[in-house]
PDB file of N, CA and C in Angstrom:
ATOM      1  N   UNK A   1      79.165  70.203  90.026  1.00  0.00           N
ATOM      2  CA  UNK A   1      79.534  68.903  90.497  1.00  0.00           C
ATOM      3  C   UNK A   1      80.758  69.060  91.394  1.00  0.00           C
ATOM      4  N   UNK A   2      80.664  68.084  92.517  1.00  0.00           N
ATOM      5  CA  UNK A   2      82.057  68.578  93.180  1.00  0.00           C
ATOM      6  C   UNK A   2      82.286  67.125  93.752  1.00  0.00           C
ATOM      7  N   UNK A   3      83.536  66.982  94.010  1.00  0.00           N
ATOM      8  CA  UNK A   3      84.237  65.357  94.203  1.00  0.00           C
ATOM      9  C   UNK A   3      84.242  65.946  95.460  1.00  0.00           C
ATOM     10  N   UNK A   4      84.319  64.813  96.337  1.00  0.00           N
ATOM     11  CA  UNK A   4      85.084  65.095  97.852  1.00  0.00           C
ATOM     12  C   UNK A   4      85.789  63.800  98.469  1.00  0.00           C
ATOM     13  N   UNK A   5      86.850  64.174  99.185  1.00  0.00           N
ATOM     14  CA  UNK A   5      87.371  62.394  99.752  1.00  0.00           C
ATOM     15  C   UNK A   5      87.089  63.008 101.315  1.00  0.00           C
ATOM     16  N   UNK A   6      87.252  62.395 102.067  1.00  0.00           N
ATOM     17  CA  UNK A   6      87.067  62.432 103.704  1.00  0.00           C
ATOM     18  C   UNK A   6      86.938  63.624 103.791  1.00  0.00           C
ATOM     19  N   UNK A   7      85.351  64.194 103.636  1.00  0.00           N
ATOM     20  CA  UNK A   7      84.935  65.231 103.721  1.00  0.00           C
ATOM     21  C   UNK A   7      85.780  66.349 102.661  1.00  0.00           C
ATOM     22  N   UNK A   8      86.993  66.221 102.294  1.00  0.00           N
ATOM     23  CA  UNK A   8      87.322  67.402 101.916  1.00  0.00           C
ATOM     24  C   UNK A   8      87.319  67.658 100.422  1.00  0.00           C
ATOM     25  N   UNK A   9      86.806  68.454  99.581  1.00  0.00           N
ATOM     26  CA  UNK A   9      86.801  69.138  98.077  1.00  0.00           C
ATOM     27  C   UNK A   9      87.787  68.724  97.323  1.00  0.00           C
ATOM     28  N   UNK A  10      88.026  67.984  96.173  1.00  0.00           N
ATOM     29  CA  UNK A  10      89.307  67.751  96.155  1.00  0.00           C
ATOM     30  C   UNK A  10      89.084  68.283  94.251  1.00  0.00           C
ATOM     31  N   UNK A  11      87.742  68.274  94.117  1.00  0.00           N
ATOM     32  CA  UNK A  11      87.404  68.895  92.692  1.00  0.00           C
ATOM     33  C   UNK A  11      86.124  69.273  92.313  1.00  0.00           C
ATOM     34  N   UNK A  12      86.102  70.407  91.470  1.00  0.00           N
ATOM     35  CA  UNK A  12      84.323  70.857  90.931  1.00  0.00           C
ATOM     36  C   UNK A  12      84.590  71.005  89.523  1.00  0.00           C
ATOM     37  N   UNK A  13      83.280  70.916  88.953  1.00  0.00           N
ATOM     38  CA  UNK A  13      83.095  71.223  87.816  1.00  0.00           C
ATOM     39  C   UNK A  13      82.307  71.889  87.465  1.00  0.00           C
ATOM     40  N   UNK A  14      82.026  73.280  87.134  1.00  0.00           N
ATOM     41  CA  UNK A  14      80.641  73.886  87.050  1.00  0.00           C
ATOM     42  C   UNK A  14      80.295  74.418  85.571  1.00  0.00           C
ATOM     43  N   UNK A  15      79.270  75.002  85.277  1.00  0.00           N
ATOM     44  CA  UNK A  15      78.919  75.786  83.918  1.00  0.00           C
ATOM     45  C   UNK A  15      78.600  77.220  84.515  1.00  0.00           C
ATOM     46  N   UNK A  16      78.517  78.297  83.570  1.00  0.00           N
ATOM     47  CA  UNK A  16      77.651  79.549  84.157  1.00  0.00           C
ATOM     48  C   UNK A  16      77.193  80.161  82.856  1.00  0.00           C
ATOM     49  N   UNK A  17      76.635  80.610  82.797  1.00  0.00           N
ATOM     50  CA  UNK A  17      76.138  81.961  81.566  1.00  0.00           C
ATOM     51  C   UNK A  17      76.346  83.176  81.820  1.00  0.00           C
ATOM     52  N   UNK A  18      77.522  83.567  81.536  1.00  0.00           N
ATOM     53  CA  UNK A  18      78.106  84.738  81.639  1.00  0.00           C
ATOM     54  C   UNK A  18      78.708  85.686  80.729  1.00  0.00           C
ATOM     55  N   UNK A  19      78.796  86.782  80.455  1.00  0.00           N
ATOM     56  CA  UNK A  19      79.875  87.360  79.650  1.00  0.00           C
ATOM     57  C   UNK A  19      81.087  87.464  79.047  1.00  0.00           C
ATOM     58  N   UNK A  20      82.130  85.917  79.588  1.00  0.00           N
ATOM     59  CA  UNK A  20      83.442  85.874  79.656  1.00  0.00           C
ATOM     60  C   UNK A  20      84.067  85.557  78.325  1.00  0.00           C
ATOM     61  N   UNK A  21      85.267  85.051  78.741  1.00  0.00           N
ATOM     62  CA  UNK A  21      85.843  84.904  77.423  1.00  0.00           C
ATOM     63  C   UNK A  21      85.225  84.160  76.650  1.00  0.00           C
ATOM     64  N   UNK A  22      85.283  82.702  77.259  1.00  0.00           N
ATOM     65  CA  UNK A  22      84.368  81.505  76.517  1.00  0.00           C
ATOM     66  C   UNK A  22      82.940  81.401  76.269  1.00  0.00           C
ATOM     67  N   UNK A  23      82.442  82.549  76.552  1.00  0.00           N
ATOM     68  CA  UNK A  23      81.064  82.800  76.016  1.00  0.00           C
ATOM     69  C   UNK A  23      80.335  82.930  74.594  1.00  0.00           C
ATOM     70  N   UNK A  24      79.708  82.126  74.502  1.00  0.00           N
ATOM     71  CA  UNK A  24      78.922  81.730  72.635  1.00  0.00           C
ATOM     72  C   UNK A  24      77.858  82.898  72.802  1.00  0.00           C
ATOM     73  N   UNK A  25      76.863  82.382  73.281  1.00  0.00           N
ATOM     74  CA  UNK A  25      75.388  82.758  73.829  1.00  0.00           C
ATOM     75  C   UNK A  25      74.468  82.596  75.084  1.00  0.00           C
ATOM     76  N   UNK A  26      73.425  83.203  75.138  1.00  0.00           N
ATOM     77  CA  UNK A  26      72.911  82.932  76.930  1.00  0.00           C
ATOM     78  C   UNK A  26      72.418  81.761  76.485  1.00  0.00           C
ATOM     79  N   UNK A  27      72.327  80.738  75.549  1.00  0.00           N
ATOM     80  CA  UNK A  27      72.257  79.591  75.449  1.00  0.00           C
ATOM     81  C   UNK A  27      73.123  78.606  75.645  1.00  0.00           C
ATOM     82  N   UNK A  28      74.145  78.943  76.000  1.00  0.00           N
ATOM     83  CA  UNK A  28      75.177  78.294  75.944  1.00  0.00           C
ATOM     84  C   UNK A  28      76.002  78.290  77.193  1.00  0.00           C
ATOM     85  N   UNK A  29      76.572  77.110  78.077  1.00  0.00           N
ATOM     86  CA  UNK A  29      77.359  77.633  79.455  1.00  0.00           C
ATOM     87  C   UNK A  29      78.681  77.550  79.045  1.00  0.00           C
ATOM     88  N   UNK A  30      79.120  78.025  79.662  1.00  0.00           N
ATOM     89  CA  UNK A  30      81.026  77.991  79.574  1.00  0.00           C
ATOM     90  C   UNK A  30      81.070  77.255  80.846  1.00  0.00           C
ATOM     91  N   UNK A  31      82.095  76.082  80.362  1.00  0.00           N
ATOM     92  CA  UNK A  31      82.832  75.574  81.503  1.00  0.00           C
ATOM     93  C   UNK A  31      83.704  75.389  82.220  1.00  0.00           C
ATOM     94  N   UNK A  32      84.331  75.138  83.781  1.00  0.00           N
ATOM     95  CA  UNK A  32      85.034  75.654  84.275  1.00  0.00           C
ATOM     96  C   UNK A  32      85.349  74.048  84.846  1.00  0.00           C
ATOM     97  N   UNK A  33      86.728  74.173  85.220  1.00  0.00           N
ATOM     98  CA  UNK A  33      87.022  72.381  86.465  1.00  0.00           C
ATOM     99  C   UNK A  33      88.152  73.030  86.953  1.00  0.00           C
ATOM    100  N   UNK A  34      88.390  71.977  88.166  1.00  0.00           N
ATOM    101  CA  UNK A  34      89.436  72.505  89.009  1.00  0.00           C
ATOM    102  C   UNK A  34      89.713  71.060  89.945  1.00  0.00           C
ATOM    103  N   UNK A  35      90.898  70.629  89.583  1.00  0.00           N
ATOM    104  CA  UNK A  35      90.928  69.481  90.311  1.00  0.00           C
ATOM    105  C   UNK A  35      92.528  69.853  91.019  1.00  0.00           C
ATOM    106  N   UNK A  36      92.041  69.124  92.402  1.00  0.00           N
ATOM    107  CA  UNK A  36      93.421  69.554  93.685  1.00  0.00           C
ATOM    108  C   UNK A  36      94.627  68.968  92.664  1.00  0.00           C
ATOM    109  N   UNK A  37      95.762  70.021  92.703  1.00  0.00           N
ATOM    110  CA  UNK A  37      96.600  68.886  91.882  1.00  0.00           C
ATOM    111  C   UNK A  37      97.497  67.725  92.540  1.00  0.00           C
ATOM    112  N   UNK A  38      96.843  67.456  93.557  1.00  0.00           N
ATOM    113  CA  UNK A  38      97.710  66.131  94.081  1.00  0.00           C
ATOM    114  C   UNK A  38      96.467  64.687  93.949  1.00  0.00           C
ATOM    115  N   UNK A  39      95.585  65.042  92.944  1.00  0.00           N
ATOM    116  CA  UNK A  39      94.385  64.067  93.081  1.00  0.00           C
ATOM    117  C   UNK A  39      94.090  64.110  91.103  1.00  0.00           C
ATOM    118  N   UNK A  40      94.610  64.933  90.502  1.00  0.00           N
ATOM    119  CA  UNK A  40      94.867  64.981  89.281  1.00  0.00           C
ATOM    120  C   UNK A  40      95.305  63.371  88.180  1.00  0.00           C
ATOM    121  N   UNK A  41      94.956  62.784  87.411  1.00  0.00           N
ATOM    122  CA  UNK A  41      95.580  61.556  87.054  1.00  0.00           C
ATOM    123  C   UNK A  41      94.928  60.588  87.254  1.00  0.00           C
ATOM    124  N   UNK A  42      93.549  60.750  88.352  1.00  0.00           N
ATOM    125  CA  UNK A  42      92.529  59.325  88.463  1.00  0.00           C
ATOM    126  C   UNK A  42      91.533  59.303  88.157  1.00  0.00           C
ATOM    127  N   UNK A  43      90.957  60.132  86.909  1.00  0.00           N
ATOM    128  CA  UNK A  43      89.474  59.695  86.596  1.00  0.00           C
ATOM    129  C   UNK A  43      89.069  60.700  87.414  1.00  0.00           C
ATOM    130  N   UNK A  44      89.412  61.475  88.328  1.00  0.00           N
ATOM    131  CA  UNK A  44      87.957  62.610  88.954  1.00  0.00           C
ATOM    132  C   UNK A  44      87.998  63.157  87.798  1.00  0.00           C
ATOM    133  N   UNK A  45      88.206  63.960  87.165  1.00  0.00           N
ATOM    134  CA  UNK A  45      87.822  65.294  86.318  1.00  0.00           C
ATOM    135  C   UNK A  45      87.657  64.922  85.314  1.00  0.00           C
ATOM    136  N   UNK A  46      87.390  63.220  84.836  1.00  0.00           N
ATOM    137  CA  UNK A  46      86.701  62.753  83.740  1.00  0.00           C
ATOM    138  C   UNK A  46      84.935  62.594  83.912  1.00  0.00           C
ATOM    139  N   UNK A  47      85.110  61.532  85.353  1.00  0.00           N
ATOM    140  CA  UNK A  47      83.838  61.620  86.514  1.00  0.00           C
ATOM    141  C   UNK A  47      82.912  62.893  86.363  1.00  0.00           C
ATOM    142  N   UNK A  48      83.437  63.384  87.316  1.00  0.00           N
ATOM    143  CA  UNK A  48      82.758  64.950  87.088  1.00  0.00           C
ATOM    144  C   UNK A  48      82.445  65.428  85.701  1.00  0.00           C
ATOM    145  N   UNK A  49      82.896  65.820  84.605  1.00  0.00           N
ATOM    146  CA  UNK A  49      82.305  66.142  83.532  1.00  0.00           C
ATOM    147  C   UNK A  49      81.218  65.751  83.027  1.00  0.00           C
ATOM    148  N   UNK A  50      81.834  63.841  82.952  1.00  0.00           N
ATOM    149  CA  UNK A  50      80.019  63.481  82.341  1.00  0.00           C
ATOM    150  C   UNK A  50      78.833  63.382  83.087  1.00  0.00           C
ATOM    151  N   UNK A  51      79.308  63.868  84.234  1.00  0.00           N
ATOM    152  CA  UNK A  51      78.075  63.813  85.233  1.00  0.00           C
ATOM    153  C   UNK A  51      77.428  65.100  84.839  1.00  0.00           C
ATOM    154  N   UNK A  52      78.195  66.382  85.144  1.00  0.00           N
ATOM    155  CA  UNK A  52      77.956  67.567  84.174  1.00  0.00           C
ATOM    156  C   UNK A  52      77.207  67.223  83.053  1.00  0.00           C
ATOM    157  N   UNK A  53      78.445  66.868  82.171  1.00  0.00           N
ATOM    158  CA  UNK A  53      76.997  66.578  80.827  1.00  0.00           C
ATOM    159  C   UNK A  53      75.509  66.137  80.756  1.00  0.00           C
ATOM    160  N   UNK A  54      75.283  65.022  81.525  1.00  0.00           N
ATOM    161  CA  UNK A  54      74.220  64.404  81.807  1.00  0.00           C
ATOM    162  C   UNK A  54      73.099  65.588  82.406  1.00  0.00           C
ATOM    163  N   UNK A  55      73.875  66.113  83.172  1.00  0.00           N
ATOM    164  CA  UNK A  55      72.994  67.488  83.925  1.00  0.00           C
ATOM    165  C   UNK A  55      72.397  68.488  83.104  1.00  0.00           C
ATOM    166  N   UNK A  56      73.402  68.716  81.677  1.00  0.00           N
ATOM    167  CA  UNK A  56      73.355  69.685  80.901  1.00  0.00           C
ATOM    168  C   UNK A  56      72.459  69.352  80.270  1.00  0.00           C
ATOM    169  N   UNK A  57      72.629  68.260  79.268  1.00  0.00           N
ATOM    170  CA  UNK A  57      71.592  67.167  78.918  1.00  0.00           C
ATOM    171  C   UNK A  57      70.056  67.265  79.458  1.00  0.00           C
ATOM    172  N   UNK A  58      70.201  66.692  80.574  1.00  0.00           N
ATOM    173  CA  UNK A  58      68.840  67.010  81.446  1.00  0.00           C
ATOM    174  C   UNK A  58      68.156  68.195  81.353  1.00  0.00           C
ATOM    175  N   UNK A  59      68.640  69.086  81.371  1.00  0.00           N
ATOM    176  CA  UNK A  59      68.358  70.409  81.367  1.00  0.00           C
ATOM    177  C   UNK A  59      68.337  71.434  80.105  1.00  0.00           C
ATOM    178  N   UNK A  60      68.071  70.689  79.289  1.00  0.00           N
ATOM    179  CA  UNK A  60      67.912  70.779  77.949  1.00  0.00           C
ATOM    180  C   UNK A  60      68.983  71.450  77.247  1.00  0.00           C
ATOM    181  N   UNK A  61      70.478  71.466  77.237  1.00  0.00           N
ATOM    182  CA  UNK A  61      71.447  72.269  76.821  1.00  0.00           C
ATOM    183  C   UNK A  61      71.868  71.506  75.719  1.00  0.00           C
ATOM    184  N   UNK A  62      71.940  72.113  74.459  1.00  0.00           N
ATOM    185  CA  UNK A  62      72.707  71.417  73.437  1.00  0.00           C
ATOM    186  C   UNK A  62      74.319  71.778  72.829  1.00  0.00           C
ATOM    187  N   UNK A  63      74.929  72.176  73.922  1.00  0.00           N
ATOM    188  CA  UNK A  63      76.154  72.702  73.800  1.00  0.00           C
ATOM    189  C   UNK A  63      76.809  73.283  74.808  1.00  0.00           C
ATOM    190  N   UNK A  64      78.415  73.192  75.137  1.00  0.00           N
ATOM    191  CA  UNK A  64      78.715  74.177  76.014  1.00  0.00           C
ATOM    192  C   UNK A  64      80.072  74.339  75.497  1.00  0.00           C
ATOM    193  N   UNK A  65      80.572  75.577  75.936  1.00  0.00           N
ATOM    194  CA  UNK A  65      81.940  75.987  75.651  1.00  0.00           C
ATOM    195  C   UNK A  65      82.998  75.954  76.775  1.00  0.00           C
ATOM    196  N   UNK A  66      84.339  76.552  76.455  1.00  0.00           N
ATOM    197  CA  UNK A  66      85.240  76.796  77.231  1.00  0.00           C
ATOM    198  C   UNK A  66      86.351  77.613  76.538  1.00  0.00           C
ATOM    199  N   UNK A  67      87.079  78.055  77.233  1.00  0.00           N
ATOM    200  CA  UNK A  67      88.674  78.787  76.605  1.00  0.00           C
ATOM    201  C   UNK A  67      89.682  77.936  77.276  1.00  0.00           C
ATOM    202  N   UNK A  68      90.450  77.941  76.800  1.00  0.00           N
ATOM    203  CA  UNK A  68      91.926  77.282  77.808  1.00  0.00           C
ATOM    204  C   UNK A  68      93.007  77.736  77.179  1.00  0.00           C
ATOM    205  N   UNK A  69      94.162  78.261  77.806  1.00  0.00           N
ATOM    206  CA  UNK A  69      95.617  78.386  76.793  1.00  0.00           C
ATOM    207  C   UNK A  69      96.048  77.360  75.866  1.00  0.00           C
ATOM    208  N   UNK A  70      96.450  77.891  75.362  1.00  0.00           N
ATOM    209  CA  UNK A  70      97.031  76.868  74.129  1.00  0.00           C
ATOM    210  C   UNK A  70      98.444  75.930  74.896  1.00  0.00           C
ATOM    211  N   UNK A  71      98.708  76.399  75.575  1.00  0.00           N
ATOM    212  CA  UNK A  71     100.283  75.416  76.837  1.00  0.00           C
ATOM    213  C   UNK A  71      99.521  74.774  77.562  1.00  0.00           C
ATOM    214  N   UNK A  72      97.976  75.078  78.092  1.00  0.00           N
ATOM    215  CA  UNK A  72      98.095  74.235  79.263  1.00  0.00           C
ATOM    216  C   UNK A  72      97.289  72.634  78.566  1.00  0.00           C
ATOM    217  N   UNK A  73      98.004  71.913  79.720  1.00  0.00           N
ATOM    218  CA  UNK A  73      97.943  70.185  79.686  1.00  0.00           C
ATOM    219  C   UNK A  73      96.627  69.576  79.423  1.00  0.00           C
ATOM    220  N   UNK A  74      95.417  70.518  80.076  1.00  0.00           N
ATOM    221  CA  UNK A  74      94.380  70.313  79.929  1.00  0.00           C
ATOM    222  C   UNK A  74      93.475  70.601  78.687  1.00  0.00           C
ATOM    223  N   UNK A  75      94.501  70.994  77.674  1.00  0.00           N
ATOM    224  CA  UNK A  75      93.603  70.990  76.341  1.00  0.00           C
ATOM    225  C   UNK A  75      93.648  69.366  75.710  1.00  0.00           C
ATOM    226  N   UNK A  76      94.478  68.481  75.802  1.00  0.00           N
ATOM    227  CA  UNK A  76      94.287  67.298  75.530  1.00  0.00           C
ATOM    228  C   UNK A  76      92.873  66.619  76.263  1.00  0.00           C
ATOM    229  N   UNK A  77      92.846  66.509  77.215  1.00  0.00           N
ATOM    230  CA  UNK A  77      91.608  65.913  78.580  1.00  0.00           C
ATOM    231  C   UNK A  77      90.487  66.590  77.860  1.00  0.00           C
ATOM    232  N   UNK A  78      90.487  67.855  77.641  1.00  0.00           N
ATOM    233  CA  UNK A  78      89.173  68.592  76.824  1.00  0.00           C
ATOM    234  C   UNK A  78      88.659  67.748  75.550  1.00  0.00           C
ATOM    235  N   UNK A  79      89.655  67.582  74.403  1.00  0.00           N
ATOM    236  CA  UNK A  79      89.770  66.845  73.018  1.00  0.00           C
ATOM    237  C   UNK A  79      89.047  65.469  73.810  1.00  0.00           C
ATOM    238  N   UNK A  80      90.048  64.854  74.474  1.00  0.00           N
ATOM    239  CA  UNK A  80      89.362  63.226  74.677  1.00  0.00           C
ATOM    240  C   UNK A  80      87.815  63.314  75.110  1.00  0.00           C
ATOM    241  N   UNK A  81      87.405  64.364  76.038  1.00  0.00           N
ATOM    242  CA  UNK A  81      85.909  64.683  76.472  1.00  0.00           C
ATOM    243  C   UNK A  81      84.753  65.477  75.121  1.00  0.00           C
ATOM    244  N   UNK A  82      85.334  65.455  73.872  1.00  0.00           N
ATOM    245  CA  UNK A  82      84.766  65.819  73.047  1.00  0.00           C
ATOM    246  C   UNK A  82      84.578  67.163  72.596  1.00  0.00           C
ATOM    247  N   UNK A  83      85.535  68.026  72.737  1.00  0.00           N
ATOM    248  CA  UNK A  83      86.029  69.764  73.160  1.00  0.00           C
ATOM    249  C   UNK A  83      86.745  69.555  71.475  1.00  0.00           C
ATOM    250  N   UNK A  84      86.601  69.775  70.342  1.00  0.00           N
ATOM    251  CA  UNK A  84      87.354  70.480  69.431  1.00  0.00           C
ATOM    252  C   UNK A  84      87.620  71.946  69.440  1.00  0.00           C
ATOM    253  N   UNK A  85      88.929  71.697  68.901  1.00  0.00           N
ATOM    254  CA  UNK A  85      88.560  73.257  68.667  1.00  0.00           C
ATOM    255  C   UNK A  85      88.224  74.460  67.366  1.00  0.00           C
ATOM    256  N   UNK A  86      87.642  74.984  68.291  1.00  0.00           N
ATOM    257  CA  UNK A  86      86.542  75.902  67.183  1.00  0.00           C
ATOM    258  C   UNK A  86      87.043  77.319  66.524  1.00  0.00           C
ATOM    259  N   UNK A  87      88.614  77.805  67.575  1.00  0.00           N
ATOM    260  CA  UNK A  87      89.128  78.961  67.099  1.00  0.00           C
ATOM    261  C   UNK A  87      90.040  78.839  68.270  1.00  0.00           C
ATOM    262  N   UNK A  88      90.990  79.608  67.434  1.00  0.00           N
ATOM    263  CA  UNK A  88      92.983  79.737  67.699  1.00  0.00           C
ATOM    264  C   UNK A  88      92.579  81.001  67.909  1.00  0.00           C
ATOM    265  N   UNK A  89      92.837  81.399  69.085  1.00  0.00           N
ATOM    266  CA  UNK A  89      93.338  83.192  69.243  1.00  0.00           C
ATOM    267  C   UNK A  89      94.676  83.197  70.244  1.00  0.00           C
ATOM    268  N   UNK A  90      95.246  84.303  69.556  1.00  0.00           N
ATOM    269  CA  UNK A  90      96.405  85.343  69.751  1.00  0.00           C
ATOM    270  C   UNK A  90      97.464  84.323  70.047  1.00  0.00           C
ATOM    271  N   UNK A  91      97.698  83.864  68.539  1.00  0.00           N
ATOM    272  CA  UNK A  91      98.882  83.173  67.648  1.00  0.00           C
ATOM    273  C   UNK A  91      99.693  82.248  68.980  1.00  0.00           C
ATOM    274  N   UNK A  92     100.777  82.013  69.231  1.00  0.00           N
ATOM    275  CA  UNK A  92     101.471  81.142  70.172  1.00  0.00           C
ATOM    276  C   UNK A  92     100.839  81.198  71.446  1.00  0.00           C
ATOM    277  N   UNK A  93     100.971  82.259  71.726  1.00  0.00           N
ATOM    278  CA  UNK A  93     100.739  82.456  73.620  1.00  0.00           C
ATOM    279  C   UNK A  93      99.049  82.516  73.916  1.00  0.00           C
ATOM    280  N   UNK A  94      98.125  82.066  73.061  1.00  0.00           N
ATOM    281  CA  UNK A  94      96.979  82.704  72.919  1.00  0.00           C
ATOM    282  C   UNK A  94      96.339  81.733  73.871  1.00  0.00           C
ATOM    283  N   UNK A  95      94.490  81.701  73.371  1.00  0.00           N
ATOM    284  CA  UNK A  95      93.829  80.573  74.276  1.00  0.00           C
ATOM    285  C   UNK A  95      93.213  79.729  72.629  1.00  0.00           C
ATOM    286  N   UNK A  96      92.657  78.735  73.095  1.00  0.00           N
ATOM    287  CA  UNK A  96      91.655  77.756  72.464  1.00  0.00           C
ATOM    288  C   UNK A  96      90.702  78.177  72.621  1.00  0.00           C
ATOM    289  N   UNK A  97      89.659  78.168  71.436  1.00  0.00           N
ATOM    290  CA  UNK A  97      88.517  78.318  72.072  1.00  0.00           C
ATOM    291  C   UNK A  97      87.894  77.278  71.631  1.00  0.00           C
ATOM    292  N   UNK A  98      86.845  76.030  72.753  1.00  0.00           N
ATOM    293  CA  UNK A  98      86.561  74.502  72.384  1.00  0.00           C
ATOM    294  C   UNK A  98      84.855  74.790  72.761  1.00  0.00           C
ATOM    295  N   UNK A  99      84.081  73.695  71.895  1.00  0.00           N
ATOM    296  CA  UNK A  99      82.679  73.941  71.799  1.00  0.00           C
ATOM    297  C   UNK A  99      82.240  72.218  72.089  1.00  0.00           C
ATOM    298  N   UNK A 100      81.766  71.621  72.757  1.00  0.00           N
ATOM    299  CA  UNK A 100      80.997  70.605  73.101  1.00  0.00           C
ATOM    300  C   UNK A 100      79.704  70.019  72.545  1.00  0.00           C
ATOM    301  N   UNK A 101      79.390  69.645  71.869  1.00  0.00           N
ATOM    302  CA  UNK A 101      77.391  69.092  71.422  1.00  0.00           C
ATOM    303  C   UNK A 101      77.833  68.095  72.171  1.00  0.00           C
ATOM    304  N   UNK A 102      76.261  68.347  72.794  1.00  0.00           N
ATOM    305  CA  UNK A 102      75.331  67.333  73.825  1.00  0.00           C
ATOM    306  C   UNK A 102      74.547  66.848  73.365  1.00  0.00           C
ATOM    307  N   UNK A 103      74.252  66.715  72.367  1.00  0.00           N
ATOM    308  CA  UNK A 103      73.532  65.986  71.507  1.00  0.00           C
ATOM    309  C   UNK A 103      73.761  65.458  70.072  1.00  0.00           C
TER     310      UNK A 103
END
């Protein structure tokens, strides 16, 4: 999914099935967002997600994951989008690791 204002990118949201950190299973996508941070604060990167979901949904996915540090801002925005978390790694400085049902 990708936002744009006068032509230009200002945010995406994608899934992949890959090997990475936040990887469950090849059943499962890990997800990724990236919003410009001067466009941060209005509903895009809420937008974009459930549009995502809906996609995921569509496409028969009953779950997706992610990692995020445990400091950054965006583990709250995750929680409100339905992201618990599923495992604490490497104590203070570590990441989250958050799991989604789509169903």
């Amino acid at each position: 999914m990708v936002a744009e204002q006068n032509g230009q990118v200002i945010g995406a949201a994608w899934t992949r099935v890959i090997p990475a950190y936040g990887h469950i299973d090849n059943d499962t996508p890990e997800l990724a967002i990236s919003i410009a941070p001067e466009f941060r604060g209005f509903g895009i990167g809420t937008k974009l997600m459930k549009r995502l979901f809906e996609v995921l949904r569509n496409n028969g996915y009953e779950q997706t994951s992610l990692s995020v540090q445990k400091d950054n801002p965006a583990v709250r925005f995750y929680q409100r989008l339905g992201y618990p978390i599923v495992r604490d790694d490497q104590g203070e400085q570590g990441d989250y690791f958050m799991v989604k049902k789509l169903r």
